[in-house]
C-alpha atoms as a PDB file:
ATOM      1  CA  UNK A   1       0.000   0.000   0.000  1.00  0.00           C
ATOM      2  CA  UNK A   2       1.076   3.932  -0.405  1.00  0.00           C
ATOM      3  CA  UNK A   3       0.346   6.908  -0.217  1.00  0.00           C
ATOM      4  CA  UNK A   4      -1.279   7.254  -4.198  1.00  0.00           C
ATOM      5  CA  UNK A   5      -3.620   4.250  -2.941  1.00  0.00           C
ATOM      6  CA  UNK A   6      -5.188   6.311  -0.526  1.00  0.00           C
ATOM      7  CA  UNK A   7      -8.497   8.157  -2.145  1.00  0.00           C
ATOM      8  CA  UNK A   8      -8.965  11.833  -1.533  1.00  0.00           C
ATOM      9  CA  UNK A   9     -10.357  14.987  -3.240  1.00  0.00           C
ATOM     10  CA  UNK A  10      -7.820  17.367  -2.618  1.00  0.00           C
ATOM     11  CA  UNK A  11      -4.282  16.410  -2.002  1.00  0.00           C
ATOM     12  CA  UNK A  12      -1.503  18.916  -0.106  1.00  0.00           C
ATOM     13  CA  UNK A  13       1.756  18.402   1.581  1.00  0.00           C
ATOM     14  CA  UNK A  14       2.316  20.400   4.468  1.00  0.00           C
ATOM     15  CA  UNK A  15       5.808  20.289   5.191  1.00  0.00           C
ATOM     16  CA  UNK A  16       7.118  23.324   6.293  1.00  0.00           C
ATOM     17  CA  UNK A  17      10.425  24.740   8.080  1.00  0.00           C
ATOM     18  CA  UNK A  18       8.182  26.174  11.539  1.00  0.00           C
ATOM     19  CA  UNK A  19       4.890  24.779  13.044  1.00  0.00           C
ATOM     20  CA  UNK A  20       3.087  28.196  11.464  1.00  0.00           C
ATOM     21  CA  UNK A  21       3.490  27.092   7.821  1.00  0.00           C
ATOM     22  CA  UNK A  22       2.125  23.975   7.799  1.00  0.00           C
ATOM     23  CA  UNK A  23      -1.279  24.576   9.244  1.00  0.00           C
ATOM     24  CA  UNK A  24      -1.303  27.709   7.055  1.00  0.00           C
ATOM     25  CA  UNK A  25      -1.220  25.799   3.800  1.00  0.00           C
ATOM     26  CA  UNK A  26      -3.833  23.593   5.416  1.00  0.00           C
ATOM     27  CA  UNK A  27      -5.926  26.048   5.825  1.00  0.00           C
ATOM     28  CA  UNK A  28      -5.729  27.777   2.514  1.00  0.00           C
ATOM     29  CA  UNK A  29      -6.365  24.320   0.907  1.00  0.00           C
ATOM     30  CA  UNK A  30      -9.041  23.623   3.125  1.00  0.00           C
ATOM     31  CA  UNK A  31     -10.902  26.921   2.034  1.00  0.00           C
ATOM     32  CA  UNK A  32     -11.268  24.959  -1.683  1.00  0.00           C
ATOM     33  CA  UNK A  33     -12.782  21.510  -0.065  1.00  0.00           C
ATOM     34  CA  UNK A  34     -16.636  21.479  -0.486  1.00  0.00           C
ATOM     35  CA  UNK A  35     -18.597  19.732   2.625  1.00  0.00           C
ATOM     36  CA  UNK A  36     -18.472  15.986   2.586  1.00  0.00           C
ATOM     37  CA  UNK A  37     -14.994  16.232   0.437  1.00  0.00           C
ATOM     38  CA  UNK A  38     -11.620  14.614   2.169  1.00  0.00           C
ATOM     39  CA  UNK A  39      -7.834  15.586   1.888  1.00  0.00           C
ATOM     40  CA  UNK A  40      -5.311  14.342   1.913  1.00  0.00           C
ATOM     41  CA  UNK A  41      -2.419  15.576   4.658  1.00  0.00           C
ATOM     42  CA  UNK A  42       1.221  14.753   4.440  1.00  0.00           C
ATOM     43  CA  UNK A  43       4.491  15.929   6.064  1.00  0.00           C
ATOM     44  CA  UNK A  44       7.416  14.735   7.548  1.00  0.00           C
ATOM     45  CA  UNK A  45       6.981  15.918  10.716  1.00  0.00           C
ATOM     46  CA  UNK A  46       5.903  13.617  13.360  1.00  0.00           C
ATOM     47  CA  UNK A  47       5.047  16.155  15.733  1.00  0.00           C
ATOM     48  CA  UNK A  48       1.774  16.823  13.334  1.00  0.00           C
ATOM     49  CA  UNK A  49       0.468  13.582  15.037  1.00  0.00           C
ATOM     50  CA  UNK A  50      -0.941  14.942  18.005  1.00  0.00           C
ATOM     51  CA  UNK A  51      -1.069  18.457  16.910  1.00  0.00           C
ATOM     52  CA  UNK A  52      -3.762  17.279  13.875  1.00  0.00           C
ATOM     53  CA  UNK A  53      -6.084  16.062  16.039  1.00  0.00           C
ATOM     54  CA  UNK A  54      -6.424  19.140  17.801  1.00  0.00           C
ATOM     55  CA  UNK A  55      -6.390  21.147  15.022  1.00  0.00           C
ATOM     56  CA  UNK A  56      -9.654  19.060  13.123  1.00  0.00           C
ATOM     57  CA  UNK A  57     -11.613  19.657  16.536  1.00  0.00           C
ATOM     58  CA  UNK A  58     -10.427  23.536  16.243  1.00  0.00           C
ATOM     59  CA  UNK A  59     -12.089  23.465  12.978  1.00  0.00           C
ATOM     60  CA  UNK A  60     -14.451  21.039  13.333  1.00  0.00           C
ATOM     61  CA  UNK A  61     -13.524  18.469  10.689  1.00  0.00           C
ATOM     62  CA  UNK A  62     -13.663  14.818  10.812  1.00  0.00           C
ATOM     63  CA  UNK A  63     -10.037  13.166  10.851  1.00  0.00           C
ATOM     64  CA  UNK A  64     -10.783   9.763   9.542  1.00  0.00           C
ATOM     65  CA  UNK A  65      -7.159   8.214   9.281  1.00  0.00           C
ATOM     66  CA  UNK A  66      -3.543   9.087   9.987  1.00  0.00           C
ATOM     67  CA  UNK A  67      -0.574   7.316   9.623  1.00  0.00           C
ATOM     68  CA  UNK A  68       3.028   6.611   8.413  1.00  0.00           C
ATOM     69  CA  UNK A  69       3.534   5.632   5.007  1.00  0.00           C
ATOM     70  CA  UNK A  70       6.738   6.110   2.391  1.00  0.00           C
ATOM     71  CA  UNK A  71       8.748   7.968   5.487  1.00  0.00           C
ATOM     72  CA  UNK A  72       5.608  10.457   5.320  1.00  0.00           C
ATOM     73  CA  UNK A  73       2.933  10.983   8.200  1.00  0.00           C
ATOM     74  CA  UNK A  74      -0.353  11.048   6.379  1.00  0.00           C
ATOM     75  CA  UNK A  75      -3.901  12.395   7.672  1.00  0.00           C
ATOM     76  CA  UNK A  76      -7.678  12.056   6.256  1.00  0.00           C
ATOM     77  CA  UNK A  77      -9.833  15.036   6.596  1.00  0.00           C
ATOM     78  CA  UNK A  78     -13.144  15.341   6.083  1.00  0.00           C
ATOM     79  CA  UNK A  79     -14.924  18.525   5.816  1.00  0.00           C
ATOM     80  CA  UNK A  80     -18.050  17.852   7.360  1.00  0.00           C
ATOM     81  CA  UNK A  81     -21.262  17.958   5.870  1.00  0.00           C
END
């Protein structure tokens, strides 16, 4: 299994060089996903594991999956309905 196996709508990788940038490209690809539509979340930073939860409950979207794949930490969002 990878990473390209792993349906979305929207994909974006949110690696970044502070823990600013990546939630801020999150967020400007989140303002394209229509309700009921999933992304597609990866980085390289393993910190993003517990800070990704928090941030779908900030925002209130569903995090279906996350997960390390191809030396990559992937996460499922859904924006809710």
């Amino acid at each position: 299994m990878s990473l390209d196996s792993i349906f979305c709508d929207l994909f974006v990788d949110i690696s970044g060089t502070d823990c600013a940038v990546p939630f801020s490209k999150l967020n400007d690809a989140l303002e394209s996903l229509l309700p009921g539509q999933t992304l597609l979340a990866v980085s390289g930073k393993q910190a993003l594991q517990t800070d990704m939860p928090a941030f779908c409950r900030q925002r209130n979207l569903q995090l279906l999956d996350q997960g390390e794949m191809d030396a990559l930490f992937y996460f499922l969002i859904k924006q809710r309905d």
